[in-house]
C-alpha atoms as a PDB file:
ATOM      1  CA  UNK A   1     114.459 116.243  52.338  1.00  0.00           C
ATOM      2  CA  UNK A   2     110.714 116.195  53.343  1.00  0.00           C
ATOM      3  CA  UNK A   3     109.578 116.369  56.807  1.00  0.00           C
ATOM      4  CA  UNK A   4     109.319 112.367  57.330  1.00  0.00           C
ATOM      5  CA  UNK A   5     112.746 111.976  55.975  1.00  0.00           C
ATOM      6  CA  UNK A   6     113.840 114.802  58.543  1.00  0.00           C
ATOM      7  CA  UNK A   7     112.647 112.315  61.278  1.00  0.00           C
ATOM      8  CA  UNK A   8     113.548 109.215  60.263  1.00  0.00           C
ATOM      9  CA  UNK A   9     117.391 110.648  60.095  1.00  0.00           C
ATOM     10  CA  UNK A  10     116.813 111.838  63.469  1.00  0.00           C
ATOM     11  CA  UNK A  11     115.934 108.455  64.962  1.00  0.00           C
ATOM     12  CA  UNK A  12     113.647 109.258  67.409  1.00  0.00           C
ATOM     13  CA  UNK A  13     110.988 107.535  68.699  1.00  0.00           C
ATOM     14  CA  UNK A  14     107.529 108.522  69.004  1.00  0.00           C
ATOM     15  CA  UNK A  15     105.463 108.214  72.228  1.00  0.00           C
ATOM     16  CA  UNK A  16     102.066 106.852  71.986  1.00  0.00           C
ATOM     17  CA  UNK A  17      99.397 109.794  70.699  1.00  0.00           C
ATOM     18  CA  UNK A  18      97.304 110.681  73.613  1.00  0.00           C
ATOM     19  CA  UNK A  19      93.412 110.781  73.512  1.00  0.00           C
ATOM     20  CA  UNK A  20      91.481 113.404  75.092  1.00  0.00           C
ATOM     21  CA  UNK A  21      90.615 112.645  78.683  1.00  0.00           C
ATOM     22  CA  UNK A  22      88.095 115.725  78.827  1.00  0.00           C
ATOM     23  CA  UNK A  23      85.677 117.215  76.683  1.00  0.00           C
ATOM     24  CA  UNK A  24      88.063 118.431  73.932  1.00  0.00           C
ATOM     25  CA  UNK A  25      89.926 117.276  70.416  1.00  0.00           C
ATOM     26  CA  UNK A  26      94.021 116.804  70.765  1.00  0.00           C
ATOM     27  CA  UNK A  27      93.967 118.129  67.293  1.00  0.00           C
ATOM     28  CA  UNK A  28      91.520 120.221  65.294  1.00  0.00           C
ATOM     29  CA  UNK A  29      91.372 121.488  61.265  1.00  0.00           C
ATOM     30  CA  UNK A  30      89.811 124.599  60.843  1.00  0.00           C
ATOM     31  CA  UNK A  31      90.645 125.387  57.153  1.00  0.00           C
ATOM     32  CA  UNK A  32      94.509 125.017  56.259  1.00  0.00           C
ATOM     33  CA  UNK A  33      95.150 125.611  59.842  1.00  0.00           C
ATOM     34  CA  UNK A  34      95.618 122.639  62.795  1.00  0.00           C
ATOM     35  CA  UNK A  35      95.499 123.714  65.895  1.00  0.00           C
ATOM     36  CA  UNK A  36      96.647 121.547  68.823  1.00  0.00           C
ATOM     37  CA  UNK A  37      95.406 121.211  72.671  1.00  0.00           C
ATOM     38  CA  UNK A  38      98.293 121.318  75.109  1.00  0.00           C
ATOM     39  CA  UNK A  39     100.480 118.292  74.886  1.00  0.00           C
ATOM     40  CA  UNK A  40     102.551 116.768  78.023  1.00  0.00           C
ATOM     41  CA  UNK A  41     105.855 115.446  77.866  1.00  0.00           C
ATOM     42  CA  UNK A  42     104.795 111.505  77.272  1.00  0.00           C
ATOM     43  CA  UNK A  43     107.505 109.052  76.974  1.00  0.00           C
ATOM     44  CA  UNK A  44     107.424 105.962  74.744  1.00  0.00           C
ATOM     45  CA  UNK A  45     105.971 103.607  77.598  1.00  0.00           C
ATOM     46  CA  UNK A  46     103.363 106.571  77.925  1.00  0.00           C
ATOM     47  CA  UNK A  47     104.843 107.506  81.277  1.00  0.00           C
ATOM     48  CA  UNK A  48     104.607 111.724  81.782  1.00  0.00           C
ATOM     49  CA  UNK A  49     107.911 113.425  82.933  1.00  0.00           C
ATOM     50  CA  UNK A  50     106.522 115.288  86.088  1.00  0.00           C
ATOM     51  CA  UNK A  51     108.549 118.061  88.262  1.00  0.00           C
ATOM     52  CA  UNK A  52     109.164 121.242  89.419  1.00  0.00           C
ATOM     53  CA  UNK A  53     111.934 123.205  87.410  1.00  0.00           C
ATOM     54  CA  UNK A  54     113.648 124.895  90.204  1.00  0.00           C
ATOM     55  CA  UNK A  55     112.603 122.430  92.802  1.00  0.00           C
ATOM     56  CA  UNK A  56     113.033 119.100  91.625  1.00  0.00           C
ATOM     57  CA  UNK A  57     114.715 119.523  87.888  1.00  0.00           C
ATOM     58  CA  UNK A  58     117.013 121.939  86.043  1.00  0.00           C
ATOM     59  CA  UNK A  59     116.891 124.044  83.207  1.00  0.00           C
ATOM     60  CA  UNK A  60     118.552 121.057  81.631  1.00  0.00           C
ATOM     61  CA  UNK A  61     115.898 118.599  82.280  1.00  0.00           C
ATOM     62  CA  UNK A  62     113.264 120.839  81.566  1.00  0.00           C
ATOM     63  CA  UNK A  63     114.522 121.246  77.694  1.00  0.00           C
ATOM     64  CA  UNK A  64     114.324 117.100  77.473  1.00  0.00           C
ATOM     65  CA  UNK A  65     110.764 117.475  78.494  1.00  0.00           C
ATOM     66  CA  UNK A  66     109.518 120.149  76.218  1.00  0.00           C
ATOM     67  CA  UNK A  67     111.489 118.089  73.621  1.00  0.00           C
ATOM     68  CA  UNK A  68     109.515 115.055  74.466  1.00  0.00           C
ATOM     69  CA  UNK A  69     106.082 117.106  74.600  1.00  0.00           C
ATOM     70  CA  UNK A  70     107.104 118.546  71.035  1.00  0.00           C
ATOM     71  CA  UNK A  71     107.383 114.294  70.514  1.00  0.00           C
ATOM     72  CA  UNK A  72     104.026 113.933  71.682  1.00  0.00           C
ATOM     73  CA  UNK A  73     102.768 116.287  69.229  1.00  0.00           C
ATOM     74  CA  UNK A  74     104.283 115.024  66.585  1.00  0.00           C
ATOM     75  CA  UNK A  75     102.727 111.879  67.516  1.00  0.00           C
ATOM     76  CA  UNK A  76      98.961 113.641  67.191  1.00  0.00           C
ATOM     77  CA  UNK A  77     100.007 115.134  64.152  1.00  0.00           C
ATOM     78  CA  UNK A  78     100.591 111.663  62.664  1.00  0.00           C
ATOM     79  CA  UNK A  79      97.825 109.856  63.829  1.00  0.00           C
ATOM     80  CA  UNK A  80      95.563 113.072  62.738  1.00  0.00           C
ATOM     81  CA  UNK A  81      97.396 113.592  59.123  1.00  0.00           C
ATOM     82  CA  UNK A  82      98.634 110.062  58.629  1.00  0.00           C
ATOM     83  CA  UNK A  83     102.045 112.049  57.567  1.00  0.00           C
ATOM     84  CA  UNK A  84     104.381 114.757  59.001  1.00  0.00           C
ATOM     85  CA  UNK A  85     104.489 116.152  55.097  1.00  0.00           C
ATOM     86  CA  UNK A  86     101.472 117.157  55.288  1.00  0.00           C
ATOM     87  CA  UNK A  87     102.350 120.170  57.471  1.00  0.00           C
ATOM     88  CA  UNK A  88     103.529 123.137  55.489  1.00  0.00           C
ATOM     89  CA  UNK A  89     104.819 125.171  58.514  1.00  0.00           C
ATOM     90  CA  UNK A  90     105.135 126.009  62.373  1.00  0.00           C
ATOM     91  CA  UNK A  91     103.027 128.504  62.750  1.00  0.00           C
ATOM     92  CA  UNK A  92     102.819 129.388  66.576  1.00  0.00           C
ATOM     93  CA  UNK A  93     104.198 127.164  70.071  1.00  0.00           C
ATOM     94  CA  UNK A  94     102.655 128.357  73.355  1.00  0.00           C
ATOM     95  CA  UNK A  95     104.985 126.253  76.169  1.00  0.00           C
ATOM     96  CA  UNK A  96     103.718 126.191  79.873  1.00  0.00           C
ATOM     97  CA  UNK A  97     106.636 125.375  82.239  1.00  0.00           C
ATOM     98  CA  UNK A  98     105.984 123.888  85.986  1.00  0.00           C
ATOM     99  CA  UNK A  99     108.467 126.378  87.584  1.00  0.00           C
ATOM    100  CA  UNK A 100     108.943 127.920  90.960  1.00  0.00           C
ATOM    101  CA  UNK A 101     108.732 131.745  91.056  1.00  0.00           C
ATOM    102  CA  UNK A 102     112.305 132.722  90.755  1.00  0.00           C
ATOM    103  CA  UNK A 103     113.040 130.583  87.712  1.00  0.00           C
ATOM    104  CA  UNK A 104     113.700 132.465  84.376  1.00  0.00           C
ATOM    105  CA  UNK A 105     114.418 130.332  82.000  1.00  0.00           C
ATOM    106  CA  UNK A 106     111.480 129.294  80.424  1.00  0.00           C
ATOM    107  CA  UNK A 107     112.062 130.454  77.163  1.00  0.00           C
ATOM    108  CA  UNK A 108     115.238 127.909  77.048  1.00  0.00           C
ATOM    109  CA  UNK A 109     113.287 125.306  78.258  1.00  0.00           C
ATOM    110  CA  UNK A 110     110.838 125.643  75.532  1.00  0.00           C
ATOM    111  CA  UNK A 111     113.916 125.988  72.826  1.00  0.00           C
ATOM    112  CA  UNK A 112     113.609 122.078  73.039  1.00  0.00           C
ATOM    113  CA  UNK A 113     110.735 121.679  71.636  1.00  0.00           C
ATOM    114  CA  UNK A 114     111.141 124.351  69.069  1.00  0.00           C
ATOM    115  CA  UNK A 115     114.650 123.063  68.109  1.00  0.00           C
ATOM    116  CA  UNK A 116     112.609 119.560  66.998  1.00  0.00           C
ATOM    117  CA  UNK A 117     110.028 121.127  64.868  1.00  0.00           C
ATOM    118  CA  UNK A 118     113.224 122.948  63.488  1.00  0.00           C
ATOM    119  CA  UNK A 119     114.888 119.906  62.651  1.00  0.00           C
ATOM    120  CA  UNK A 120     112.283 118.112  61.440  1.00  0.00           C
ATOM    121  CA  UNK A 121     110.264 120.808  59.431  1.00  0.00           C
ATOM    122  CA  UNK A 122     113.622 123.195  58.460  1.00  0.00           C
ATOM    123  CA  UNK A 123     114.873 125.675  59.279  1.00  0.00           C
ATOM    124  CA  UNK A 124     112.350 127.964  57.275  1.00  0.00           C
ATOM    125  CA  UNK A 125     109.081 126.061  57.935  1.00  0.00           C
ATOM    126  CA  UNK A 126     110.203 124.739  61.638  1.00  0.00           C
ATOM    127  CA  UNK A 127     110.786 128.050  63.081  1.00  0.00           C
ATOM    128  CA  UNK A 128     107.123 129.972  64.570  1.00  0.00           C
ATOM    129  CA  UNK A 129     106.181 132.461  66.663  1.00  0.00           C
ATOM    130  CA  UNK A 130     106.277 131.559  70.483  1.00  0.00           C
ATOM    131  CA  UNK A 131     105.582 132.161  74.146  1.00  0.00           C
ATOM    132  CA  UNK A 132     107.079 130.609  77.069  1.00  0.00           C
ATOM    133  CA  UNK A 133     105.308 131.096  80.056  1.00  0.00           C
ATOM    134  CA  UNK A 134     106.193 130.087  83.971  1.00  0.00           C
ATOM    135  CA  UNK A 135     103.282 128.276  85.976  1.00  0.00           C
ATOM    136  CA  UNK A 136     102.948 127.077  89.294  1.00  0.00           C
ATOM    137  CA  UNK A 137     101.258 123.919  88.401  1.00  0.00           C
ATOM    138  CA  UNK A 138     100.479 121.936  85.185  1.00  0.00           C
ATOM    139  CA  UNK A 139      97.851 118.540  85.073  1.00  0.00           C
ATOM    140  CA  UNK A 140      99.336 115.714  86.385  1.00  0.00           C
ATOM    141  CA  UNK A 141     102.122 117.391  87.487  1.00  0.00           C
ATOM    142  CA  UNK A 142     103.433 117.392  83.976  1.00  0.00           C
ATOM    143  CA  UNK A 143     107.064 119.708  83.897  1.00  0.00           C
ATOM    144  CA  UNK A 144     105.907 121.339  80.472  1.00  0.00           C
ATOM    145  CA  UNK A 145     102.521 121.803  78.354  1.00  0.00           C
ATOM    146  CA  UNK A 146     103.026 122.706  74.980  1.00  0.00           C
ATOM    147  CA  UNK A 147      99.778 123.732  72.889  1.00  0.00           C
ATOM    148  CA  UNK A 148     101.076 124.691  68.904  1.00  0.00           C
ATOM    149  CA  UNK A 149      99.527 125.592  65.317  1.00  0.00           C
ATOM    150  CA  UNK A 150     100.098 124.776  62.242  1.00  0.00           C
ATOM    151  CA  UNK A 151      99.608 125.730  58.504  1.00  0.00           C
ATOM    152  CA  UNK A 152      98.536 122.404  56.491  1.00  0.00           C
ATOM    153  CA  UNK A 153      99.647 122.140  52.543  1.00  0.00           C
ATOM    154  CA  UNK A 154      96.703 122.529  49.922  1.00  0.00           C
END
């Protein structure tokens, strides 16, 4: 199955693909490489899942939002490619998770997105390097950021 077929049998639905609000491109080509800027966890109505992991939301809740950014992304990568089989692999995620300082579980939180570009780009082409990183604070008080690159086929 190609990547579009991947999603289509996961029945998800895409949020809207955001447009840069400051002086930079959501998505970029440089060669066979697309690099994107950090993505927020945008719901279909466009609504951004805010919080505090820690404070105000659990690991739990944290995983749907970095599943959602990894949505949002996908939702660039569309609009920018006109196809999800146009990407060859995941190359790299970097996840930012709105955490208080005692949380550890970032790199579980991030698993959501990664476990979508697994399941929609296989398990050999889905799978990238990654960080997950805590932060005290994220734009619009956004839960999780999630920046990623990927390889493009030639």
């Amino acid at each position: 199955m190609n990547s579009e077929q991947n999603f289509a049998k996961l029945n998800l639905q895409l949020p809207p693909a955001p447009k840069a609000v400051g002086l930079y491109k959501s998505a970029l080509v440089v060669g066979s490489m697309l690099y994107t800027s950090g993505h927020l966890p945008l719901l279909p109505n466009g609504q951004i899942i805010t919080g505090c992991i820690g404070q105000d939301a659990d690991e739990k809740a944290g995983f749907e939002a970095a599943r959602q950014a990894g949505l949002t992304i996908l939702a660039t990568l569309k609009r920018e490619l006109g196809s999800l089989d146009r990407i060859n692999r995941v190359v790299k995620l970097l996840g930012l998770v709105n955490c208080t300082s005692g949380f550890k579980g970032q790199p579980a939180v991030i698993n959501g997105c990664s476990e979508l570009m697994r399941d929609v780009f296989g398990e050999e082409n889905g799978i990238g390097t990654r960080n997950a990183v805590g932060v005290n604070s994220l734009p619009l008080g956004a839960m999780v950021e999630i920046e990623a690159i990927f390889e493009l086929r030639i």
